[in-house]
C-alpha atoms as a PDB file:
ATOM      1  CA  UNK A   1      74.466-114.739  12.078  1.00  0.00           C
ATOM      2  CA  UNK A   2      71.659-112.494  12.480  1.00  0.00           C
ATOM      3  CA  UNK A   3      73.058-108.416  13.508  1.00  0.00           C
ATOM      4  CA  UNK A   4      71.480-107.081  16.168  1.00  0.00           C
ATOM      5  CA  UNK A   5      71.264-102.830  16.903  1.00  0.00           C
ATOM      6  CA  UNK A   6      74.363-101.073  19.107  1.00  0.00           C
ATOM      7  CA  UNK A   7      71.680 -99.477  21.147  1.00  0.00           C
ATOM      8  CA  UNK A   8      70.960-101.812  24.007  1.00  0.00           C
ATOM      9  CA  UNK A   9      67.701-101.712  24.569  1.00  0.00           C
ATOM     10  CA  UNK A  10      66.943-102.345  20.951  1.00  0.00           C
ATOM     11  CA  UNK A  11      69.650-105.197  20.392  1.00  0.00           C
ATOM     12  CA  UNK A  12      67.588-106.536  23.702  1.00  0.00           C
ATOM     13  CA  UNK A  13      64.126-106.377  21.659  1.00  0.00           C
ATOM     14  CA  UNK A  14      65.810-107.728  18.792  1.00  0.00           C
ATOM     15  CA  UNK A  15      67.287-110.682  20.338  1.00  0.00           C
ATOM     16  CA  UNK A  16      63.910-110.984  22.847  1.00  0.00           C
ATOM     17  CA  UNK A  17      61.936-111.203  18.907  1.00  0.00           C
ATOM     18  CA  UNK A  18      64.134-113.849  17.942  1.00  0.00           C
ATOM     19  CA  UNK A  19      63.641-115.920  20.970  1.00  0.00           C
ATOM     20  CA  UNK A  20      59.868-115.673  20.612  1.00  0.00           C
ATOM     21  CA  UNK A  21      59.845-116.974  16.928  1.00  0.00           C
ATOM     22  CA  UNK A  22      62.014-119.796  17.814  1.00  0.00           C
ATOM     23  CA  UNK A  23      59.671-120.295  20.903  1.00  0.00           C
ATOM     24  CA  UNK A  24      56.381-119.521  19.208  1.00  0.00           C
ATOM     25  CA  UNK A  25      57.750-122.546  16.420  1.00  0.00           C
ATOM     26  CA  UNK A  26      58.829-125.002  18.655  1.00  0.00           C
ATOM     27  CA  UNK A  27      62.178-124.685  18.521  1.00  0.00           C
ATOM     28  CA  UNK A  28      63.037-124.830  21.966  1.00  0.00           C
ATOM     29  CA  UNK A  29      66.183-125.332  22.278  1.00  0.00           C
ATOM     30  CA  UNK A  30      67.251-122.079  20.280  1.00  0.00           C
ATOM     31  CA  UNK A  31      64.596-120.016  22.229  1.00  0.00           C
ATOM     32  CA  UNK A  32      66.127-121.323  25.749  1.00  0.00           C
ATOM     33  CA  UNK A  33      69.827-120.098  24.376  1.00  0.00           C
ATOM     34  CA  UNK A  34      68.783-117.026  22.982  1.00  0.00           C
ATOM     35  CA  UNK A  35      66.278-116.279  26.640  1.00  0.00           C
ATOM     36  CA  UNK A  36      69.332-117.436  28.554  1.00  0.00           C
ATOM     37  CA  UNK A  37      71.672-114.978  26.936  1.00  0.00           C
ATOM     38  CA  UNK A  38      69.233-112.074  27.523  1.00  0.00           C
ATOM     39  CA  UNK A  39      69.117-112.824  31.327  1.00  0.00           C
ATOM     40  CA  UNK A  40      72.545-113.154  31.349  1.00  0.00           C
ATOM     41  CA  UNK A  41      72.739-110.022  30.057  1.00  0.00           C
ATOM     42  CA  UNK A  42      70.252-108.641  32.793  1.00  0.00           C
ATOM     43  CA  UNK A  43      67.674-107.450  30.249  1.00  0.00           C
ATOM     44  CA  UNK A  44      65.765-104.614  30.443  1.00  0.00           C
ATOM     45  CA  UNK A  45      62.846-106.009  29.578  1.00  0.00           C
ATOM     46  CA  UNK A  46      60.286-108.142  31.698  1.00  0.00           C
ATOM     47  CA  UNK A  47      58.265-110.293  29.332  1.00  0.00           C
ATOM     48  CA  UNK A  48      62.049-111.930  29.058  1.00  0.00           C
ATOM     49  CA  UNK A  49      61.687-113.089  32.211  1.00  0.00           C
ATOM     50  CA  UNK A  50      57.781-114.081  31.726  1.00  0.00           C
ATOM     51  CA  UNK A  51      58.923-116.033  28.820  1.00  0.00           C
ATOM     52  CA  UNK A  52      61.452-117.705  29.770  1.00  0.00           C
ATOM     53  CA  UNK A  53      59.705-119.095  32.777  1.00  0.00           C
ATOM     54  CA  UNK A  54      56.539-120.041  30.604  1.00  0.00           C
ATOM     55  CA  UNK A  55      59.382-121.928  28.139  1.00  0.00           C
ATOM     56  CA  UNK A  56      60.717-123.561  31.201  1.00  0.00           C
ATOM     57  CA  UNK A  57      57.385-124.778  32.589  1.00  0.00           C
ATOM     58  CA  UNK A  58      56.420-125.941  28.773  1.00  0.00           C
ATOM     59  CA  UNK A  59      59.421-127.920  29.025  1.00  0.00           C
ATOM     60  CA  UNK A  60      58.680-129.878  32.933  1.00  0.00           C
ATOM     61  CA  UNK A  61      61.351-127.890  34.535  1.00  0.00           C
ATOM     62  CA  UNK A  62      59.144-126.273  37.218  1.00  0.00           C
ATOM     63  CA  UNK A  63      61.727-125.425  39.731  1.00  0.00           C
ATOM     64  CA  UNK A  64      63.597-123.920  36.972  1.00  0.00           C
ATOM     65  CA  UNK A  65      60.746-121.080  35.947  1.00  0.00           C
ATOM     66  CA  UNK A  66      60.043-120.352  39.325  1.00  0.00           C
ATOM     67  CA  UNK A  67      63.475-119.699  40.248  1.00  0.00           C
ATOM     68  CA  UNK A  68      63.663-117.016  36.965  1.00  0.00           C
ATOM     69  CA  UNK A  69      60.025-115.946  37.473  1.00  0.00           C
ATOM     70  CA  UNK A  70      61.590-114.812  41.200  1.00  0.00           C
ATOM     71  CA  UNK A  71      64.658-113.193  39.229  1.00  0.00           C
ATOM     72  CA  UNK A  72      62.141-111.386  37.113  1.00  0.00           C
ATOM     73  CA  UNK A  73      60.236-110.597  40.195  1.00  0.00           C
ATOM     74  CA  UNK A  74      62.937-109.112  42.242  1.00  0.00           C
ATOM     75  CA  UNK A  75      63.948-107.068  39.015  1.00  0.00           C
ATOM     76  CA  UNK A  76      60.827-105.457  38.334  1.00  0.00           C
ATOM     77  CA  UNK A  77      58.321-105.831  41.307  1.00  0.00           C
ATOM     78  CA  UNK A  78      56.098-103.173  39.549  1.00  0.00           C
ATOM     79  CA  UNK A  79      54.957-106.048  36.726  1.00  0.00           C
ATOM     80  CA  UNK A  80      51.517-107.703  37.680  1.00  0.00           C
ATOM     81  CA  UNK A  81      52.099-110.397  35.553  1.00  0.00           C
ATOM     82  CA  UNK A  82      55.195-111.519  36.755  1.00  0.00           C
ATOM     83  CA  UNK A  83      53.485-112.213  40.383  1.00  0.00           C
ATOM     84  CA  UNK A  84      51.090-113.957  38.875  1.00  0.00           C
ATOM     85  CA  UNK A  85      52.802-116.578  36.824  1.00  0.00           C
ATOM     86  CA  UNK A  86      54.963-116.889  39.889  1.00  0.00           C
ATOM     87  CA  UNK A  87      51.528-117.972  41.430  1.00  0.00           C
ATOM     88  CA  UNK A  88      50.522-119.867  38.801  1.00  0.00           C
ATOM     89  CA  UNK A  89      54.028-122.213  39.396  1.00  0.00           C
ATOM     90  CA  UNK A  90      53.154-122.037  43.321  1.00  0.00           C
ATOM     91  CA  UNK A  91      49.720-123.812  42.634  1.00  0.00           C
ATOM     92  CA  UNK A  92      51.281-126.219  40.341  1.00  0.00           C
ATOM     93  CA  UNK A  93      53.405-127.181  42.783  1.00  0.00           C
ATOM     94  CA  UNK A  94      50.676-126.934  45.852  1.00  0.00           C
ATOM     95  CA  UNK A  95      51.572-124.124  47.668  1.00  0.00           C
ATOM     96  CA  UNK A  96      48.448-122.013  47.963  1.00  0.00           C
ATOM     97  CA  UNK A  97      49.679-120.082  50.593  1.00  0.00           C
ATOM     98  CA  UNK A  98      52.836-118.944  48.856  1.00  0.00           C
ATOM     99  CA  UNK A  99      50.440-118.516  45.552  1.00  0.00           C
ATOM    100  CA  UNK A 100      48.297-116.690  47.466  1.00  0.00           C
ATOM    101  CA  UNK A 101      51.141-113.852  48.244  1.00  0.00           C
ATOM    102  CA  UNK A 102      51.911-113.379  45.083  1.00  0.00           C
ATOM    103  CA  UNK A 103      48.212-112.965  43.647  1.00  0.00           C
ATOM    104  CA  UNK A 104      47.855-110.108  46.812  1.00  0.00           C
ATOM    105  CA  UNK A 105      51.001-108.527  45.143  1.00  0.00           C
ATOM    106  CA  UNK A 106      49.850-108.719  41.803  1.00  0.00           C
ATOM    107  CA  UNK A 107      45.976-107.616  42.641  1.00  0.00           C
ATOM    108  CA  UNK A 108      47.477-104.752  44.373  1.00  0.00           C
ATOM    109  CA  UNK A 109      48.999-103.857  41.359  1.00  0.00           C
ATOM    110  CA  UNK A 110      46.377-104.016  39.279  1.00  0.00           C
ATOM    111  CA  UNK A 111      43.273-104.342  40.732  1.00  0.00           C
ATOM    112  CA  UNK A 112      40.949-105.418  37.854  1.00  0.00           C
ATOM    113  CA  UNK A 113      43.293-108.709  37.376  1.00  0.00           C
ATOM    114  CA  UNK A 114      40.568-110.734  36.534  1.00  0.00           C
ATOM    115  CA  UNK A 115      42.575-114.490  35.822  1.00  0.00           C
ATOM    116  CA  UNK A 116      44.467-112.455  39.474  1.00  0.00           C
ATOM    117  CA  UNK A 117      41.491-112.762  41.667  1.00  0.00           C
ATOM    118  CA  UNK A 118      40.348-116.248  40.079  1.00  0.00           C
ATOM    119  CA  UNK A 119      43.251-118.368  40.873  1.00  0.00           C
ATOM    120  CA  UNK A 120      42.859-116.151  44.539  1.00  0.00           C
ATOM    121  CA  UNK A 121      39.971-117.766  44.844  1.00  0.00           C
ATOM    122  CA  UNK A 122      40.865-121.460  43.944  1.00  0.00           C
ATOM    123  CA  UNK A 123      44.081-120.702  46.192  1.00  0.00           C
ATOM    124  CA  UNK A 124      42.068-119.177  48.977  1.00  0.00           C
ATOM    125  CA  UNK A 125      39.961-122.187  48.591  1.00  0.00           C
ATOM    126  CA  UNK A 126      42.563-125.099  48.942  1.00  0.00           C
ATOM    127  CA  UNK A 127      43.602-123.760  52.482  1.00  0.00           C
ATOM    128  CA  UNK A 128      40.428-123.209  54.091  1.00  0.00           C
ATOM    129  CA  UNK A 129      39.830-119.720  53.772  1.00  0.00           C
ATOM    130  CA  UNK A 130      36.224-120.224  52.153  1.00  0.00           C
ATOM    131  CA  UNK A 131      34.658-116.572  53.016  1.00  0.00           C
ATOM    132  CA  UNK A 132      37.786-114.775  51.523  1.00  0.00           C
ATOM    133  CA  UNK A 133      37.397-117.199  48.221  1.00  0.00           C
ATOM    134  CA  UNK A 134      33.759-116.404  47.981  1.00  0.00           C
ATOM    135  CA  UNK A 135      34.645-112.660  47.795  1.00  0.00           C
ATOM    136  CA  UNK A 136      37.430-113.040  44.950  1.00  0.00           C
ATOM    137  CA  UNK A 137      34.996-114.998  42.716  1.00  0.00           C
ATOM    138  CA  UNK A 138      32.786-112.612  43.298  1.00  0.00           C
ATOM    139  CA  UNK A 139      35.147-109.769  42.367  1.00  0.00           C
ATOM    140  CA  UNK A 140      36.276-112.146  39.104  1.00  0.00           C
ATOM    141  CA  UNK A 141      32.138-111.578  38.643  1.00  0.00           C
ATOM    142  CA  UNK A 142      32.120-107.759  38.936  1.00  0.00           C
ATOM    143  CA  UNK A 143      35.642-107.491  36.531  1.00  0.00           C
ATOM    144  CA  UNK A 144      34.066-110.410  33.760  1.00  0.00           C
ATOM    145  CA  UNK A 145      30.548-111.166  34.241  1.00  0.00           C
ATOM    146  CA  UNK A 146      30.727-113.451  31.389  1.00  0.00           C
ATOM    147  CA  UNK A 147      33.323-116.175  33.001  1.00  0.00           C
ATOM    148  CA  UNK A 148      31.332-118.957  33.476  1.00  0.00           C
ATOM    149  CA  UNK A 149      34.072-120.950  35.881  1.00  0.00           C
ATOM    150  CA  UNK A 150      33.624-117.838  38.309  1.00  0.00           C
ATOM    151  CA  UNK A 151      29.720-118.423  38.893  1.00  0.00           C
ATOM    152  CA  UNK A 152      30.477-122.444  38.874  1.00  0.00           C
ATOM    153  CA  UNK A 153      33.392-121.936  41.635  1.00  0.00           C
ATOM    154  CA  UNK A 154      31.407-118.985  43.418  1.00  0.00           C
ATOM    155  CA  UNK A 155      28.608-121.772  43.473  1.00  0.00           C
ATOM    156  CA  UNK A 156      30.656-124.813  44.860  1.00  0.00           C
ATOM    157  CA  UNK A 157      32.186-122.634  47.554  1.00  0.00           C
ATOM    158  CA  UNK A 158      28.933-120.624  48.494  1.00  0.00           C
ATOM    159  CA  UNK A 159      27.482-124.575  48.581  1.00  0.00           C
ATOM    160  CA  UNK A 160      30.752-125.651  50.988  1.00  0.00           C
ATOM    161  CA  UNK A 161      29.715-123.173  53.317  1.00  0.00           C
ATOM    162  CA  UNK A 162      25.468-124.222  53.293  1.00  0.00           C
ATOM    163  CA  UNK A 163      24.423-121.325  51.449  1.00  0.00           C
ATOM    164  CA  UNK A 164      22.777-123.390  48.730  1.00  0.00           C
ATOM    165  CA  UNK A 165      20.241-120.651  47.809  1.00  0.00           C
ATOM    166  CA  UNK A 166      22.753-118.565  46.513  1.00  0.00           C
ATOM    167  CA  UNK A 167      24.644-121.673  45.256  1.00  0.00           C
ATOM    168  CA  UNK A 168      21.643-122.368  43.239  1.00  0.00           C
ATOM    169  CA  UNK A 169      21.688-118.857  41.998  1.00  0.00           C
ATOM    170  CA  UNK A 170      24.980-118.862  40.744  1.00  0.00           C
ATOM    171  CA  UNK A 171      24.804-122.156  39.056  1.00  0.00           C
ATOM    172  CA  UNK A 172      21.767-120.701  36.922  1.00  0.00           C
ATOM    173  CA  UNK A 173      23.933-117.356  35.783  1.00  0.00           C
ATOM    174  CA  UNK A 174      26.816-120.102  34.684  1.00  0.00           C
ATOM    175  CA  UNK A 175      24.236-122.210  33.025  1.00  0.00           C
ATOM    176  CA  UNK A 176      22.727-119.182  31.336  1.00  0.00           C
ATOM    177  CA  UNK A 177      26.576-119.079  29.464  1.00  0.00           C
ATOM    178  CA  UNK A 178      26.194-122.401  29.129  1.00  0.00           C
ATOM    179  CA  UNK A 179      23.021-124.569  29.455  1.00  0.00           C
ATOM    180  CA  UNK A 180      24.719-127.942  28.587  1.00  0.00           C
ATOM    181  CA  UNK A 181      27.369-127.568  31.035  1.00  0.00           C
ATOM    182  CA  UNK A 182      27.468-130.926  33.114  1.00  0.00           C
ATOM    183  CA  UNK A 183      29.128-130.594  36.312  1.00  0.00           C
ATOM    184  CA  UNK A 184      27.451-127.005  36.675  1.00  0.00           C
ATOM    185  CA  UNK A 185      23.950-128.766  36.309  1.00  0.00           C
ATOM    186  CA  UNK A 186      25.143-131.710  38.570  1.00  0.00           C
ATOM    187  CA  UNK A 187      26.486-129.409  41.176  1.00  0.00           C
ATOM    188  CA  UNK A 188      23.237-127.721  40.945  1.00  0.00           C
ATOM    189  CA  UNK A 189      21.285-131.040  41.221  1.00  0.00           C
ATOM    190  CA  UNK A 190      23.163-131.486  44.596  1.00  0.00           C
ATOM    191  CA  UNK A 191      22.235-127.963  45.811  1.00  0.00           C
ATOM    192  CA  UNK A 192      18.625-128.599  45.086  1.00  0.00           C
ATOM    193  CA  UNK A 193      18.633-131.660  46.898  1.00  0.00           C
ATOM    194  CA  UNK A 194      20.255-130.330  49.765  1.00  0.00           C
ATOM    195  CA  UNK A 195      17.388-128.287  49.982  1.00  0.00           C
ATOM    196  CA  UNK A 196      14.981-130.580  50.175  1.00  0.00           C
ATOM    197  CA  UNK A 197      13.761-129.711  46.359  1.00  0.00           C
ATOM    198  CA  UNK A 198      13.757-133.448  45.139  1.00  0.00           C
ATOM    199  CA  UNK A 199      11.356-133.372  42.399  1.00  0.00           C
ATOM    200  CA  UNK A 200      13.784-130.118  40.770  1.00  0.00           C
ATOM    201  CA  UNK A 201      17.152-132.543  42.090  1.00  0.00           C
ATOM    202  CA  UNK A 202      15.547-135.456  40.798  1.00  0.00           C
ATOM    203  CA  UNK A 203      14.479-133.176  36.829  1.00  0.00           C
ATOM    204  CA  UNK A 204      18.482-132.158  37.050  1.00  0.00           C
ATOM    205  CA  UNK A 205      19.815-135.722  37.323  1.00  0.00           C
ATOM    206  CA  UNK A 206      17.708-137.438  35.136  1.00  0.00           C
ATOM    207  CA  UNK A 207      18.916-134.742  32.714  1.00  0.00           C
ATOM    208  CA  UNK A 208      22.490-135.263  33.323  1.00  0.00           C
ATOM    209  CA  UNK A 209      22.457-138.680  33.046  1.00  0.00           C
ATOM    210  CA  UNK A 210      20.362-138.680  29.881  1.00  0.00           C
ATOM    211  CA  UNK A 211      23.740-136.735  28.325  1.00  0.00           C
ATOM    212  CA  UNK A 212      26.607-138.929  30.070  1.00  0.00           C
ATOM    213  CA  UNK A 213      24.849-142.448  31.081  1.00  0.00           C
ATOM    214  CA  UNK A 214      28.082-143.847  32.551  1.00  0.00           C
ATOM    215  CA  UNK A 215      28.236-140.755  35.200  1.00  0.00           C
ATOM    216  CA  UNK A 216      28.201-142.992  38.112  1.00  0.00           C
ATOM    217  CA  UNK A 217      27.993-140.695  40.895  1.00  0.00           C
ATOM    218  CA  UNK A 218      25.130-139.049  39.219  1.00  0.00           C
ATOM    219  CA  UNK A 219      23.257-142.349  39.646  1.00  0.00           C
ATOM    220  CA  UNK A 220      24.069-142.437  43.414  1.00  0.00           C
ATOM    221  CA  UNK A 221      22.594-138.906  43.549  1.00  0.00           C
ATOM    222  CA  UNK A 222      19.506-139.872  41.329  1.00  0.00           C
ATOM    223  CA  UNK A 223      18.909-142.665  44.027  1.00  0.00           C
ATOM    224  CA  UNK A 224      19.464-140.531  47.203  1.00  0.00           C
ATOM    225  CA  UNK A 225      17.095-138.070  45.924  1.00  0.00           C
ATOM    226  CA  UNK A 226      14.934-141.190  45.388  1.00  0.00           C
ATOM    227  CA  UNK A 227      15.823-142.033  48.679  1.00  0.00           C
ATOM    228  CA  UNK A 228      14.722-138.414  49.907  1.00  0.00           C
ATOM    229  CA  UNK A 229      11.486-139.367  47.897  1.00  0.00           C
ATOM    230  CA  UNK A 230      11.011-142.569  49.587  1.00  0.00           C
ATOM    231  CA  UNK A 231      10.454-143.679  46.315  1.00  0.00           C
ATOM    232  CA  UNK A 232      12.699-147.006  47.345  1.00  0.00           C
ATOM    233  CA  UNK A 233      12.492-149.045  43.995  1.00  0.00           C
ATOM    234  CA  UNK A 234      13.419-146.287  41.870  1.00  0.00           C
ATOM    235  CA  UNK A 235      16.517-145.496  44.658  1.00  0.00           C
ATOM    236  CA  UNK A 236      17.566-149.236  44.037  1.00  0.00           C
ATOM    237  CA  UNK A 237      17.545-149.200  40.408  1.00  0.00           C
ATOM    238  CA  UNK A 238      19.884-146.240  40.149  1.00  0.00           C
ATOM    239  CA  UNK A 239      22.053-147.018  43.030  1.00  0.00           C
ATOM    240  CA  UNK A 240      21.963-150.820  40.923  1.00  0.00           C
ATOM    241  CA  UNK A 241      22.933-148.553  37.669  1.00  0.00           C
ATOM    242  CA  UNK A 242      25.649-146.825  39.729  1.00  0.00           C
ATOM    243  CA  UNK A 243      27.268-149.791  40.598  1.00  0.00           C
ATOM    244  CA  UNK A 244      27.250-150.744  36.910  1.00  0.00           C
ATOM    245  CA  UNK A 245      30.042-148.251  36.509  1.00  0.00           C
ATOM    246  CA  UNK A 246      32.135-148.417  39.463  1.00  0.00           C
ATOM    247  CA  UNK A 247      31.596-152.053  41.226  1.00  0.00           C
ATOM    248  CA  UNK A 248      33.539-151.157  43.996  1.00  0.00           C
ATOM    249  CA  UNK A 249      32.360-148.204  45.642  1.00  0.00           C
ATOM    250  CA  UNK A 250      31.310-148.458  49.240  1.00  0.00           C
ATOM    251  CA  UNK A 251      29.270-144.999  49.412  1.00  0.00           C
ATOM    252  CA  UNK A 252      26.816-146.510  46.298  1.00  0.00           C
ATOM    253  CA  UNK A 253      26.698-150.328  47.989  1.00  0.00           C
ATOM    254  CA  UNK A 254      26.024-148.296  51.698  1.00  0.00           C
ATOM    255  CA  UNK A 255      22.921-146.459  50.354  1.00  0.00           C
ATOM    256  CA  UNK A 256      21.717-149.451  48.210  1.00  0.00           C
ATOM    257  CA  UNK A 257      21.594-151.125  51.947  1.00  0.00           C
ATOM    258  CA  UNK A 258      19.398-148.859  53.239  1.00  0.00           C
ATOM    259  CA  UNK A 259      17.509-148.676  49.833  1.00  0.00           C
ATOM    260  CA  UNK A 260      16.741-152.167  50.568  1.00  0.00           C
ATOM    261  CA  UNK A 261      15.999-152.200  54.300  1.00  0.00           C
ATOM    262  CA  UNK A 262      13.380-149.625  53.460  1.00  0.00           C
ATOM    263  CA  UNK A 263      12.066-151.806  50.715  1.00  0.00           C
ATOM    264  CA  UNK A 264      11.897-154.383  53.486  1.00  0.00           C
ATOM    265  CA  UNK A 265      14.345-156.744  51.952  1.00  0.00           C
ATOM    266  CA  UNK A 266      16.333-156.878  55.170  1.00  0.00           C
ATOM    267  CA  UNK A 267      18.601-159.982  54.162  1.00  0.00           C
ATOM    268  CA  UNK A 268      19.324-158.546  51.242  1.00  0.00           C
ATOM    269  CA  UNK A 269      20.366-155.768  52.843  1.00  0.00           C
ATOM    270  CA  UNK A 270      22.353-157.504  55.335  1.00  0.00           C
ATOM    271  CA  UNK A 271      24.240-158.680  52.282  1.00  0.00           C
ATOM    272  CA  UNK A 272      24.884-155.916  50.804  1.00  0.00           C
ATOM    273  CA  UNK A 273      26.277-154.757  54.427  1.00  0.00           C
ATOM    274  CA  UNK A 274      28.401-157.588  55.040  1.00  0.00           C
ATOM    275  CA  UNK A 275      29.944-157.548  51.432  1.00  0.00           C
ATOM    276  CA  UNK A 276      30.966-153.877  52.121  1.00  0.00           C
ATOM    277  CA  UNK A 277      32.853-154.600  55.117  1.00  0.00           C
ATOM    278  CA  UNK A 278      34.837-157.919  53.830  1.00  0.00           C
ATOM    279  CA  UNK A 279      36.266-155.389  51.700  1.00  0.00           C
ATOM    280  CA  UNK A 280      36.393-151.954  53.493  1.00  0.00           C
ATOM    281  CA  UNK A 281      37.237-153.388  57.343  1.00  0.00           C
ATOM    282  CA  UNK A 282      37.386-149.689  58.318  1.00  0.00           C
ATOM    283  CA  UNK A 283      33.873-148.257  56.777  1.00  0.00           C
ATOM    284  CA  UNK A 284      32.245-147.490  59.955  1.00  0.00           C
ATOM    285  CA  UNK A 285      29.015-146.573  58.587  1.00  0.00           C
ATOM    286  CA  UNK A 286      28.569-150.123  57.195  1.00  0.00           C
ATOM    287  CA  UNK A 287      29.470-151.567  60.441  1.00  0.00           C
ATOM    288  CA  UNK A 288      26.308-149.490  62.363  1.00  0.00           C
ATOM    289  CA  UNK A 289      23.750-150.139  59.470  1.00  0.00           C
ATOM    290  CA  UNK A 290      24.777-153.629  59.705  1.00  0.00           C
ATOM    291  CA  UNK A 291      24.373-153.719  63.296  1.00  0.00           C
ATOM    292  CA  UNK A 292      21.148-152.208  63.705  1.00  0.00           C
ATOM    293  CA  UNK A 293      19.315-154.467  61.197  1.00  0.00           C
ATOM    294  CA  UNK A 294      20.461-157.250  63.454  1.00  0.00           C
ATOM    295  CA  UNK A 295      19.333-155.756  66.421  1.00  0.00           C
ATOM    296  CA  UNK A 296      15.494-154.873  64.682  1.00  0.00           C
ATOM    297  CA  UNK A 297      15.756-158.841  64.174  1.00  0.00           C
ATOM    298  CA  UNK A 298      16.633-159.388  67.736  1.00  0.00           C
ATOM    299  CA  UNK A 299      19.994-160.447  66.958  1.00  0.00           C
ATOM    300  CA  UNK A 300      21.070-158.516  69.906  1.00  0.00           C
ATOM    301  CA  UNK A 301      24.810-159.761  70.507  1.00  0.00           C
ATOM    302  CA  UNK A 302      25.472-159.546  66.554  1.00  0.00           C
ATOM    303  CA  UNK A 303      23.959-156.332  66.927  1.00  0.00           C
ATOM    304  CA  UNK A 304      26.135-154.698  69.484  1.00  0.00           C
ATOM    305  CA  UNK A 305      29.425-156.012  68.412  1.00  0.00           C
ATOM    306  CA  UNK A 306      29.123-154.828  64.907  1.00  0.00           C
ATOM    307  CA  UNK A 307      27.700-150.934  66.372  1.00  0.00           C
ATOM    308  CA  UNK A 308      30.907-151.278  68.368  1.00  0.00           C
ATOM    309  CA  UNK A 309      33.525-151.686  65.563  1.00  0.00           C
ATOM    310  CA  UNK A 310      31.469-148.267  63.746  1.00  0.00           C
ATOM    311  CA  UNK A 311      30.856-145.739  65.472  1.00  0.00           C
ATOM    312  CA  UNK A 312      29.401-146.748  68.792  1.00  0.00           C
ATOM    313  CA  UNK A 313      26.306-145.016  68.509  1.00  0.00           C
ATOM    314  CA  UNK A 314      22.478-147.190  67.174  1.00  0.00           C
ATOM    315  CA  UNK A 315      21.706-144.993  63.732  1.00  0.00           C
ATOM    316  CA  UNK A 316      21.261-145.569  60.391  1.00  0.00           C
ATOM    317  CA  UNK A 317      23.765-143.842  57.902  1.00  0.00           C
ATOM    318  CA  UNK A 318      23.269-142.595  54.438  1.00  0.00           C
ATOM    319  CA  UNK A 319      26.300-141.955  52.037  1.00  0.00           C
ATOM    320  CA  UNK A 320      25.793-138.270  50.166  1.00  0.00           C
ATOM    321  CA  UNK A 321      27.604-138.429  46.580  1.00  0.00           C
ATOM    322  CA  UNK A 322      30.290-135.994  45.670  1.00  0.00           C
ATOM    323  CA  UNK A 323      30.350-132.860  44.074  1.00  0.00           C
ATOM    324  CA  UNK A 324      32.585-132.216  41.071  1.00  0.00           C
ATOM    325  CA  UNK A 325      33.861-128.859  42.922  1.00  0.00           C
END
């Protein structure tokens, strides 16, 4: 059996090495019993605590490294790190607001925490506080400008909050790291064509798809821009091309409906309508586009009961595609 020092402190660094080369080899077990000794013990010495939390998660025993992350905490409150793998747990477990606490504590401790202020921001994020998240990517920004996920995330939430100018900007300074970075160019695609720049949302699409041909929502948003366009073949053929990949999905079969009315193919479009709702009873929107193409064919009864199980009100609606925020 391996001697350790009489000094304490040292016999703690000893026995802390020996854990970490039993954890850094994947010997778990041995790392737990020598990290469970040293807390025991009440070490001296935080990264025991940080370790054997990280061990703990490693090993799907969440509730386990939070509760010694806290022990660690309340121990040594002055240790950055500790609040922030206690956050880290928090947002594994979806608690942003308790997450959020701890990155405040550990940002207050050191306030050029750049992975700190990130996580902030995803946190921050998740519960609504949009304006506050904008502000800790941006901060991530000023710490690292070279963190691509902090322009991408400073992007999507500048873009959930209609500020797609500076969206746009953003996504260029993260594609500038990266030029072939999908969802970044997709996200900007969506930020373009929120603007009303088709031809650039259409370029951005067409450019995605060309590198990941089975990305079916960047079909649907290839044939809304199309859509934008009123360029209503091209709209069908990629909305046709979405569906392709995902049969099923009522936002692609909704717009391919309208695609269609425009074209002037109104029974097809009916068809499309009434094949939405036999299997999405609830999917208001198909319910008024159904109902107002039977009232332009003065179908008025048909008409009115079907705008009365959507929404109530005589519109057409169009189905946006997601963003991979």
């Amino acid at each position: 059996m391996k001697a350790f020092p009489n000094n304490p402190v040292q016999a703690e660094k000893a026995m802390l090495d020996q854990a970490l080369f039993f954890h850094q080899n994947g010997n778990m077990a041995e790392a737990e019993s020598a990290y469970r000794k040293l807390v025991g013990m009440k070490a001296r010495i935080p990264a025991v605590y940080l370790n054997y939390a990280n061990l703990l998660y490693q090993t799907q025993r969440l509730p386990q490294a939070i509760a010694i992350c806290r022990q660690g905490a309340a121990m040594y409150p002055d240790i950055p790190e500790i609040h922030h793998s206690l956050a880290v747990f928090y947002a594994e477990q979806n608690k942003p607001s308790e997450a959020v606490e701890r990155l405040r504590s550990a940002i207050a401790l050191n306030p050029r925490f750049a992975e700190a202020h990130f996580l902030l921001g995803m946190q921050l994020k998740k519960i609504g506080k949009l304006n506050e998240a904008i502000s800790s990517f941006h901060q991530v920004i000023v710490i690292n400008p070279n963190v691509l996920e902090a322009y991408f995330n400073l992007g999507n939430t500048l873009a959930l909050v209609g500020k797609f100018d500076e969206a746009i900007d953003h996504y260029q300074r993260a594609l500038a790291l990266d030029p072939e970075h999908i969802e970044v160019k997709f996200n900007l695609g969506n930020a373009l064509l929120n603007l009303g720049k088709i031809d650039q949302a259409i370029a951005i699409f067409q450019g995605v798809i060309a590198v990941m041909p089975e990305f079916a929502t960047a079909h649907l948003n290839l044939g809304n821009a199309f859509l934008a366009a009123k360029d209503y073949d091209k709209a069908v053929d990629s909305y046709r091309t979405a569906l392709e990949f995902n049969p099923d999905k009522a936002e692609i079969l909704l717009n391919l409906g309208t695609a269609l009315r425009n074209k002037g193919e109104i029974e097809a479009a009916i068809e499309v309508y009434q094949g939405i709702i036999k299997t999405n009873k609830n999917f208001k929107e198909a319910y008024d586009n159904l109902g107002n193409l039977y009232l332009a064919q003065g179908e008025h009864q048909k008409g009115l009961e079907s705008i009365r199980k959507g929404s109530g009100f005589v519109r057409f609606q169009v189905a946006k595609g997601y963003a991979v925020l």
